[in-house]
N, C-alpha and C. Protein backbone atom coordinates (compact mmCIF):
# COMPACT_ATOMS: atom_id res chain seq x y z
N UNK A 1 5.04 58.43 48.87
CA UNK A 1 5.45 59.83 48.88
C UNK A 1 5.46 60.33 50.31
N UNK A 2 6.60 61.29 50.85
CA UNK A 2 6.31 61.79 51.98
C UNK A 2 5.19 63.33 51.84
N UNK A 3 5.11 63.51 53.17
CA UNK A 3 3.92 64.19 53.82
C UNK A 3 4.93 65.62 52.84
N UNK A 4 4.17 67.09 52.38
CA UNK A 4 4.91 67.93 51.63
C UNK A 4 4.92 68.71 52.83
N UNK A 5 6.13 69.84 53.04
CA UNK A 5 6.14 71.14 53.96
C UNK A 5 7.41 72.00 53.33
N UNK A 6 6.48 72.97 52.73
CA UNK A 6 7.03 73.70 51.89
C UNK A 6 8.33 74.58 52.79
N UNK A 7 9.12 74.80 52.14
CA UNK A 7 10.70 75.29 53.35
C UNK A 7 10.22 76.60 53.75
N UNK A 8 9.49 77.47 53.08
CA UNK A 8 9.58 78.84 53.16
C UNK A 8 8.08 79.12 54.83
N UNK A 9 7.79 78.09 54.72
CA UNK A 9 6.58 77.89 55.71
C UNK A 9 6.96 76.96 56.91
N UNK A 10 6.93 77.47 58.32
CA UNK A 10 6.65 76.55 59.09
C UNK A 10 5.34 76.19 59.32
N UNK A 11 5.47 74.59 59.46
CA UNK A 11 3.82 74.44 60.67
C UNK A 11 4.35 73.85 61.61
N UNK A 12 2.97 74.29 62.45
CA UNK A 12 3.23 73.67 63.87
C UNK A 12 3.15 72.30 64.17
N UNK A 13 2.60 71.80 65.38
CA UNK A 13 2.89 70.05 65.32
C UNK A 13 1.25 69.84 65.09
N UNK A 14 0.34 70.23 65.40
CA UNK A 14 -1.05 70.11 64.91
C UNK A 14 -1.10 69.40 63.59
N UNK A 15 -0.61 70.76 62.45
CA UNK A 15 -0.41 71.39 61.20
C UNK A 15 -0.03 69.69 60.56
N UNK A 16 1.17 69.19 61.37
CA UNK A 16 2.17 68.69 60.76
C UNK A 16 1.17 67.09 60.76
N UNK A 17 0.22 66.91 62.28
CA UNK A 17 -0.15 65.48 62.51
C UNK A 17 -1.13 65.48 61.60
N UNK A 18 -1.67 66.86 60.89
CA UNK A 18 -2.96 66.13 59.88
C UNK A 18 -2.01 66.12 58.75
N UNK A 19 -1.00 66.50 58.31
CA UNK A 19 -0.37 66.16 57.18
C UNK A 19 0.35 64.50 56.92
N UNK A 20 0.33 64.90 58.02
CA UNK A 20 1.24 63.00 58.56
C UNK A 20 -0.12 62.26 57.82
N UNK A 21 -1.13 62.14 58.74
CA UNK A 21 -2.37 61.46 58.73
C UNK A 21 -2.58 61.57 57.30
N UNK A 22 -3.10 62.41 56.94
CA UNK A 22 -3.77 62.22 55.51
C UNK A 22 -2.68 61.81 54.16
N UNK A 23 -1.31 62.73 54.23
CA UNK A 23 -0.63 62.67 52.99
C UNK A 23 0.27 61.03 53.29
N UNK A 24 0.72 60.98 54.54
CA UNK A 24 1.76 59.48 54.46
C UNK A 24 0.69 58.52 54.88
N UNK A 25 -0.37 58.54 55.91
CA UNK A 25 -0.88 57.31 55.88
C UNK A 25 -2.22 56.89 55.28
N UNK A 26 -2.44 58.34 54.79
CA UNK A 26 -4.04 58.12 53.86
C UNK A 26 -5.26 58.00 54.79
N UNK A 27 -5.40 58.35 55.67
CA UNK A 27 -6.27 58.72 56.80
C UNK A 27 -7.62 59.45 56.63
N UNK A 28 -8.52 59.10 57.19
CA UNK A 28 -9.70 60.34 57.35
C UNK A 28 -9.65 61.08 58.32
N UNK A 29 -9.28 62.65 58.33
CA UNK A 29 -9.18 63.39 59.19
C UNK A 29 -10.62 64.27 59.42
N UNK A 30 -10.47 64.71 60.41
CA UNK A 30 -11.88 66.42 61.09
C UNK A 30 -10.71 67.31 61.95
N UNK A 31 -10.38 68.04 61.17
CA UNK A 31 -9.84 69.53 61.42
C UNK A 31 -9.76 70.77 61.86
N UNK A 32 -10.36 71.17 62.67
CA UNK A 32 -11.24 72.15 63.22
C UNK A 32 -10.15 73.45 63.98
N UNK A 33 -10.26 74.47 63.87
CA UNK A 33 -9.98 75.73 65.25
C UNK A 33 -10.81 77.09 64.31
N UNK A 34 -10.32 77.75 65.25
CA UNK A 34 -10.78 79.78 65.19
C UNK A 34 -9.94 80.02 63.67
N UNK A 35 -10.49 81.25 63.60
CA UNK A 35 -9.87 81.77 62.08
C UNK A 35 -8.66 82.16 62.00
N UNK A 36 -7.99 81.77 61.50
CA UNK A 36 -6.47 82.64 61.32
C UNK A 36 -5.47 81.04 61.82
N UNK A 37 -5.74 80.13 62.06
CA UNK A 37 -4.41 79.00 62.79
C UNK A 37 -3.89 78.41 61.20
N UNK A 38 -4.46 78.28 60.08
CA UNK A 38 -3.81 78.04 59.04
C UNK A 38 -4.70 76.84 58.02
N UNK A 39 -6.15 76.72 58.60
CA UNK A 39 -6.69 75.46 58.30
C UNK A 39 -6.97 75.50 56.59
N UNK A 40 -6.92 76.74 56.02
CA UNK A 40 -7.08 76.54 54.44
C UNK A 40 -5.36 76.31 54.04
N UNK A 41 -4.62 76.63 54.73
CA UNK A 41 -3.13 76.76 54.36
C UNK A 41 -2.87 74.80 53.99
N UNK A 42 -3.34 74.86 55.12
CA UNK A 42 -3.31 73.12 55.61
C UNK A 42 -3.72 72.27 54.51
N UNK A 43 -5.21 72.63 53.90
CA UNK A 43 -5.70 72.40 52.69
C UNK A 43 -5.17 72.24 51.85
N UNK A 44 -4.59 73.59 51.43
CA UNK A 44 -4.03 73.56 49.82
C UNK A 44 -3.04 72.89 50.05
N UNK A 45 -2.02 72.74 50.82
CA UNK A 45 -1.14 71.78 51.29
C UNK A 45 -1.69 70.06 50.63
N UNK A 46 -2.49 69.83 51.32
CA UNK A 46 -3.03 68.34 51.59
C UNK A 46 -3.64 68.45 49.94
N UNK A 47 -3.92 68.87 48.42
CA UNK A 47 -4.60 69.43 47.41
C UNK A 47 -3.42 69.33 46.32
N UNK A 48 -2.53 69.61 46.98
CA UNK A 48 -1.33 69.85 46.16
C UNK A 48 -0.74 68.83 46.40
N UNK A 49 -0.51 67.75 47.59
CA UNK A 49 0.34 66.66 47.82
C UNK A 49 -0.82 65.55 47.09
N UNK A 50 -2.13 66.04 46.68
CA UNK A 50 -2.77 64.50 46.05
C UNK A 50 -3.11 65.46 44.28
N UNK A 51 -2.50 66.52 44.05
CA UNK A 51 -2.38 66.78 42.53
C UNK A 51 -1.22 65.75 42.19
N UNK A 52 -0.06 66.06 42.98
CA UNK A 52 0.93 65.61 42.67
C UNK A 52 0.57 63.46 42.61
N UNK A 53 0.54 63.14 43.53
CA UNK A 53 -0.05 62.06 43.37
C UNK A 53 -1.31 61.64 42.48
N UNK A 54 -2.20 62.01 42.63
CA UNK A 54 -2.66 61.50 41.25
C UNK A 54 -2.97 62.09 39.78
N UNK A 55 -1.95 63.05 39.73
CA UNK A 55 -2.05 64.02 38.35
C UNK A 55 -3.16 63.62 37.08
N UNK A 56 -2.83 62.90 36.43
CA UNK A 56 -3.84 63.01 35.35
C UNK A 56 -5.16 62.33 35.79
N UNK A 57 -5.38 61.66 37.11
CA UNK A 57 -6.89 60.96 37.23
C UNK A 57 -7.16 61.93 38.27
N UNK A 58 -6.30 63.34 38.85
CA UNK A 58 -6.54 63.88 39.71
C UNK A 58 -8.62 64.30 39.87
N UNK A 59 -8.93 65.01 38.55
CA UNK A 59 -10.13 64.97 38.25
C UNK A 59 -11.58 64.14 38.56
N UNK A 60 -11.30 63.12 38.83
CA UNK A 60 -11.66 61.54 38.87
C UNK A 60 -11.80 61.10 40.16
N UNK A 61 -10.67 61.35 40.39
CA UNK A 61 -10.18 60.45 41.68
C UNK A 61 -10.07 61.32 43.41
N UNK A 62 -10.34 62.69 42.68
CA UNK A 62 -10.32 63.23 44.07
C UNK A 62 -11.49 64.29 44.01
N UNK A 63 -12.89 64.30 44.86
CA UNK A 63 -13.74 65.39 44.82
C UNK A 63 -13.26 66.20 46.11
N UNK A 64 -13.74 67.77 45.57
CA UNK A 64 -13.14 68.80 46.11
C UNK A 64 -14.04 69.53 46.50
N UNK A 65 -15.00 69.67 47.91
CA UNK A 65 -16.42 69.81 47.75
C UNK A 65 -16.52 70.37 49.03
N UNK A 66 -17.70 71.14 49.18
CA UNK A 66 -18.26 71.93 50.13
C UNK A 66 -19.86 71.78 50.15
N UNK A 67 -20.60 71.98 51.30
CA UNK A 67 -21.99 72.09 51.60
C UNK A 67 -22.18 73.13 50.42
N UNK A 68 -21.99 74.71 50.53
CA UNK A 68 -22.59 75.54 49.75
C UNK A 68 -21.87 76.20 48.88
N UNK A 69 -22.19 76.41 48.14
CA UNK A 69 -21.40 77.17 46.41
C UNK A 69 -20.15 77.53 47.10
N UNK A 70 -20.51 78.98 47.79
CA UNK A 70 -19.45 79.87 48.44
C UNK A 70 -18.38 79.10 48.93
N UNK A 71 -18.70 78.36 50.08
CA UNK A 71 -17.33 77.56 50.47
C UNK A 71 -16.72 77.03 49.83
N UNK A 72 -17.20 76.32 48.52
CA UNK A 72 -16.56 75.60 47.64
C UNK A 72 -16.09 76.01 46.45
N UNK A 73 -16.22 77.61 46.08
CA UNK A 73 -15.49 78.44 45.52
C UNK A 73 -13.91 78.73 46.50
N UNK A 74 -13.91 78.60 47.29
CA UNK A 74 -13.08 78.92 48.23
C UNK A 74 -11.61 77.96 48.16
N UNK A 75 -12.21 76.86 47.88
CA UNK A 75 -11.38 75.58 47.94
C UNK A 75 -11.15 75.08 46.08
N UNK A 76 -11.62 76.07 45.37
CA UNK A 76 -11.82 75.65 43.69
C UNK A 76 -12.36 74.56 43.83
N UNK A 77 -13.87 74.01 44.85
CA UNK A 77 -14.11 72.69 44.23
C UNK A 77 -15.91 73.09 43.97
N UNK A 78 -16.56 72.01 44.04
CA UNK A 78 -17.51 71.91 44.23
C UNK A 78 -18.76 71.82 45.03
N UNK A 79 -19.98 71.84 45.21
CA UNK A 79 -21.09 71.30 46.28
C UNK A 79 -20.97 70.51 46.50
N UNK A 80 -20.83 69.55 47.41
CA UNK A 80 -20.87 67.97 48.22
C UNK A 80 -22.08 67.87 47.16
N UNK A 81 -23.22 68.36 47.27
CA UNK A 81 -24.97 67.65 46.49
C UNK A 81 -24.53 67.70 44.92
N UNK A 82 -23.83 68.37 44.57
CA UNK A 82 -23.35 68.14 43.33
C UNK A 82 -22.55 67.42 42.96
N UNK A 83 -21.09 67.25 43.53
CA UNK A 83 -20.24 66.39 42.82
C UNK A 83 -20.90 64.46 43.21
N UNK A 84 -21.81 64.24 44.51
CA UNK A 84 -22.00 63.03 44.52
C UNK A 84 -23.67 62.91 43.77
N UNK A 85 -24.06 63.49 42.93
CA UNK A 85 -25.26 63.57 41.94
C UNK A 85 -26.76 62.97 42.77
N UNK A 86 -26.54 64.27 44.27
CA UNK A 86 -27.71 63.75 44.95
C UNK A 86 -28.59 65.40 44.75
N UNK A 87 -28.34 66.28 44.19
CA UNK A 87 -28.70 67.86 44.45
C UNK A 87 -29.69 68.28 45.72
N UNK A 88 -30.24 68.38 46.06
CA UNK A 88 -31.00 68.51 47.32
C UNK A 88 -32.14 67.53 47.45
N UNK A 89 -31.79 67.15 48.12
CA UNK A 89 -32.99 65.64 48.21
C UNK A 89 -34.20 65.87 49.23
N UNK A 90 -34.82 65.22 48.79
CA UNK A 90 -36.45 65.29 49.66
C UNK A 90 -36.51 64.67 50.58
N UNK A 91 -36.14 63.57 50.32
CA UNK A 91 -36.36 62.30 50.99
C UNK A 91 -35.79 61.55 50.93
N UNK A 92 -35.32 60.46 51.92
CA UNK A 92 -34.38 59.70 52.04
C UNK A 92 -34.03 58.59 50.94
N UNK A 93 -35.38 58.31 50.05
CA UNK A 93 -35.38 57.54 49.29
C UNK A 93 -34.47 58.25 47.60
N UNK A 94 -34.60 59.78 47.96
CA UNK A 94 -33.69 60.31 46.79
C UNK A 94 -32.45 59.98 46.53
N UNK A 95 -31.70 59.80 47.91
CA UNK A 95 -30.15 59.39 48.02
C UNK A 95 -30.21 58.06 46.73
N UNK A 96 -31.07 56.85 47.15
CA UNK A 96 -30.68 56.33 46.56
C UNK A 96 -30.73 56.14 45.04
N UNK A 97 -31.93 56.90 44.59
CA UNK A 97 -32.48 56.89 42.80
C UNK A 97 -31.38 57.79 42.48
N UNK A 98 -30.88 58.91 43.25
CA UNK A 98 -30.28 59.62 42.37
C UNK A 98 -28.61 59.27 42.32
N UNK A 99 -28.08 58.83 43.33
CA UNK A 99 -26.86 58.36 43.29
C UNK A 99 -26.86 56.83 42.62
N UNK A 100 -27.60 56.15 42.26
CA UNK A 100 -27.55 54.93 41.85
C UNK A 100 -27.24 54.89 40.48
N UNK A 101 -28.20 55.78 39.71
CA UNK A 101 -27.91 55.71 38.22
C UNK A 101 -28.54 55.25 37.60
N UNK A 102 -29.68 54.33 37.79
CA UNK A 102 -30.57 53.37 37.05
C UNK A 102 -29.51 52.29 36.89
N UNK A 103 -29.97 51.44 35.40
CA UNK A 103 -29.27 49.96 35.20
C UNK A 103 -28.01 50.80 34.46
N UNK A 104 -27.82 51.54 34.23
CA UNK A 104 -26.01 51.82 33.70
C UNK A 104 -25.21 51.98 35.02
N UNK A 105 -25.40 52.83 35.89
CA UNK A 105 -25.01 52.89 37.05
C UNK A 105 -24.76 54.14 36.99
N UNK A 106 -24.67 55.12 36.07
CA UNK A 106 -24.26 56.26 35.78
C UNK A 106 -23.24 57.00 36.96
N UNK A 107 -24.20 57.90 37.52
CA UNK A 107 -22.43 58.74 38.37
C UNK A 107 -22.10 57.49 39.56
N UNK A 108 -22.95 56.95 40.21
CA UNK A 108 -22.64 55.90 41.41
C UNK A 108 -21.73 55.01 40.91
N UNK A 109 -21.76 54.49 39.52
CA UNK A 109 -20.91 53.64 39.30
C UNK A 109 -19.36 54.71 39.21
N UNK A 110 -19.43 55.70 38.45
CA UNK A 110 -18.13 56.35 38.51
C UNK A 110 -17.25 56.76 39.71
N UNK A 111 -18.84 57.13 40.97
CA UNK A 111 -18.27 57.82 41.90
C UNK A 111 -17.61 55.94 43.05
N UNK A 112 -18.31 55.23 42.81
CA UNK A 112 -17.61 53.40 43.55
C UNK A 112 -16.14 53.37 43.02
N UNK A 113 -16.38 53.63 41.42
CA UNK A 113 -15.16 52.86 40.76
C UNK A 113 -13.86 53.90 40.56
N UNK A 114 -14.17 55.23 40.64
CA UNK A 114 -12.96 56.29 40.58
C UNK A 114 -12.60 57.17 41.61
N UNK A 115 -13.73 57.95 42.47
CA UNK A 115 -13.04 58.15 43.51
C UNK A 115 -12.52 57.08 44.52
N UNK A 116 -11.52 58.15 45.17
CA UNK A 116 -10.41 57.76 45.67
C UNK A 116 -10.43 58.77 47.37
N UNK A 117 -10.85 59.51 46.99
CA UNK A 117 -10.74 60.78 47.95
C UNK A 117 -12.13 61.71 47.98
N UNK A 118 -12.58 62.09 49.23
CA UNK A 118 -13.49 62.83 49.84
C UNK A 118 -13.45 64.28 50.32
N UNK A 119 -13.07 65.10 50.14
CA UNK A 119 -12.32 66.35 50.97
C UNK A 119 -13.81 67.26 50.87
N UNK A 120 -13.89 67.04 52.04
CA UNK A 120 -15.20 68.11 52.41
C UNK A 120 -14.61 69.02 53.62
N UNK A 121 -14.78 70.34 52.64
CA UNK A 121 -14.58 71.72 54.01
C UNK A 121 -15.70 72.12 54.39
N UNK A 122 -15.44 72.75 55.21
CA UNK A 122 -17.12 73.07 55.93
C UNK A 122 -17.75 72.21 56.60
N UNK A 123 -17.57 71.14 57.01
CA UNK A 123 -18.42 69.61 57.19
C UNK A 123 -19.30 70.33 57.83
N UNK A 124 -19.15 71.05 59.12
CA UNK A 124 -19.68 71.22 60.18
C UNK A 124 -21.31 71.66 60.21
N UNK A 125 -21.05 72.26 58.78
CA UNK A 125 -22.47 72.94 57.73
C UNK A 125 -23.41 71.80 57.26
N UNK A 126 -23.31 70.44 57.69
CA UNK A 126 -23.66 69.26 56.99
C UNK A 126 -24.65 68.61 58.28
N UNK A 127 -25.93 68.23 57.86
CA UNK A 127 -26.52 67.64 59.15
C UNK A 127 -25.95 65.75 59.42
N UNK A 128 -26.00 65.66 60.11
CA UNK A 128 -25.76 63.78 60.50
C UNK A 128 -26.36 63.47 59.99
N UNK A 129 -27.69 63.40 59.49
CA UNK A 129 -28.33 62.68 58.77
C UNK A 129 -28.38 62.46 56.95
N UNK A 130 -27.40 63.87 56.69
CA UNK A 130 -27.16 63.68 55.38
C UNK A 130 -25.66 63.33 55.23
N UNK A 131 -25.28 63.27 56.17
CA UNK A 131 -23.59 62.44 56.17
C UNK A 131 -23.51 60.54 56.25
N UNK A 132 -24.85 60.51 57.16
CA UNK A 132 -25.50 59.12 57.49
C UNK A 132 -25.74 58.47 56.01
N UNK A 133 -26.40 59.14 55.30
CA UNK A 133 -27.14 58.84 54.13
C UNK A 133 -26.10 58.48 52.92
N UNK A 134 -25.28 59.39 52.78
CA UNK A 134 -24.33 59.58 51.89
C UNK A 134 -23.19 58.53 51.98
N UNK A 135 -22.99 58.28 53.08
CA UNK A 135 -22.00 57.18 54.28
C UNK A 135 -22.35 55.87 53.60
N UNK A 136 -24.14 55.38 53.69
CA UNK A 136 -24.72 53.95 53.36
C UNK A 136 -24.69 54.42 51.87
N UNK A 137 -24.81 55.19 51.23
CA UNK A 137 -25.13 55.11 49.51
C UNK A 137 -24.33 54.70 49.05
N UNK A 138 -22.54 55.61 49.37
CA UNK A 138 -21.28 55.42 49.20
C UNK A 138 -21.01 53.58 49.23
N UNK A 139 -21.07 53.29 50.81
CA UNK A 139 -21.15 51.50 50.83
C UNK A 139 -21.56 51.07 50.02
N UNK A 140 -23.14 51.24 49.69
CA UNK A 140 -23.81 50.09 48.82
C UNK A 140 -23.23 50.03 47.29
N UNK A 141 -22.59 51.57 46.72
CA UNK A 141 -22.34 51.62 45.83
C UNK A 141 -20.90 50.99 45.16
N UNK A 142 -20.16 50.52 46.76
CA UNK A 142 -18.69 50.14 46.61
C UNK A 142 -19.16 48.40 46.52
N UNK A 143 -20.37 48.04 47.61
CA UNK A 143 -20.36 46.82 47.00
C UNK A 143 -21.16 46.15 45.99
N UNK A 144 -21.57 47.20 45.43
CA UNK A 144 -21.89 46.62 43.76
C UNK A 144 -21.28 46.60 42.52
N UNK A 145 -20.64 47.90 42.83
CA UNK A 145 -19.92 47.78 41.73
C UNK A 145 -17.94 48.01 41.99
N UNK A 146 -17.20 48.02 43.15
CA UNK A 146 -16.14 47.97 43.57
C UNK A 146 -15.48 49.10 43.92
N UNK A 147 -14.25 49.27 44.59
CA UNK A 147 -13.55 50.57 44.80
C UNK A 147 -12.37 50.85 43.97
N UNK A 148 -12.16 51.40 43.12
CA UNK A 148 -11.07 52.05 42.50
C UNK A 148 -11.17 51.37 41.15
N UNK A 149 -10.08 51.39 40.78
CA UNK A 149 -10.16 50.96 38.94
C UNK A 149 -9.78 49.65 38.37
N UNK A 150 -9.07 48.99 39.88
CA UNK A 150 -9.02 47.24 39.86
C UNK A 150 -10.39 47.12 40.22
N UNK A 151 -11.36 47.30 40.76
CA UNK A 151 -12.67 46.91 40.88
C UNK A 151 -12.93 46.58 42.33
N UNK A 152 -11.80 46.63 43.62
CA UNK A 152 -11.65 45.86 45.15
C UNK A 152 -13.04 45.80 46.10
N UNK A 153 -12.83 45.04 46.64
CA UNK A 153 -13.68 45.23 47.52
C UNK A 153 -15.29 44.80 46.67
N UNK A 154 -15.55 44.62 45.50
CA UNK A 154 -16.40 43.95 45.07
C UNK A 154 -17.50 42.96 45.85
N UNK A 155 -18.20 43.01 46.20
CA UNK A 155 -19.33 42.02 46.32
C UNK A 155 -19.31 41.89 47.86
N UNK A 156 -18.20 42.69 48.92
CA UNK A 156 -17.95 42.71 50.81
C UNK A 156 -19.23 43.44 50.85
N UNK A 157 -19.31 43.01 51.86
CA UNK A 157 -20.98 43.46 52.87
C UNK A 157 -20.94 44.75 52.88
N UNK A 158 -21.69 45.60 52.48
CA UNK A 158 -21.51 47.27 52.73
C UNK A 158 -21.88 47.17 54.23
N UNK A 159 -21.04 47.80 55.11
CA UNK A 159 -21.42 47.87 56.56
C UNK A 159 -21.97 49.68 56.64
């Protein structure tokens, strides 16, 4: 699918290189300026080009998430501590009991085997050390139980 830019809207070339990046080459982008340059515009943009792409596993396959409630009312999604089933953790050792699942694998296995996509607004609201954490859980959880719904990446070294 190409990158979407709706006719009635220009963007600028900024606008246009995170659309490039994320919608044609599937990229991890960090987005950043002052209020008013278009960065939620940009969003719903980049929201609407992966509804369209993955429509009925859209649910599944793409979390829509923010550090705190508010921001993530903003974006219709969720808490980052909520949608990856870590809620506020104590201790480093929480990341892993609670994203793991026990022996079913519960959300870790769903969140290895169905997401697809990460979209966190706000990052900036996020300490390194709980991006660190979330970063190795994510790995360990892709190589136990695989990435997407063929199962890929199965059993590779979580780096």
């Amino acid at each position: 699918m190409t990158a979407p830019e709706p006719a009635h809207v220009t963007l600028d070339s900024e606008q246009r290189r995170v659309l490039e990046l994320t919608c044609r080459q599937g990229r991890s982008v960090f987005y950043t300026g002052p209020g008013g340059v278009g960065k939620s515009f940009v969003t719903s943009v980049i929201l609407a080009f992966l509804r369209a792409v993955f429509s009925d596993t859209f649910s599944k396959a793409v979390a829509i998430t923010a550090p705190t409630g508010i921001a993530a009312t903003h974006i219709g999604g969720t808490t980052l501590h909520s949608a990856m089933g870590v809620g506020v953790p104590l201790v480093h050792e929480d990341f892993a009991s609670r994203m793991g699942g026990g022996a079913s694998g519960g959300k870790g296995k769903s969140l290895a085997t169905q997401l697809q996509v990460l979209l966190i607004d706000e990052v900036s609201m996020l300490s390194a050390e709980f991006l660190d954490l979330l970063d190795e859980q994510l790995r360990a959880l892709v190589a136990k139980y695989g990435r997407g719904p063929d199962n890929l990446h199965r059993g590779e070294k979580a780096r």
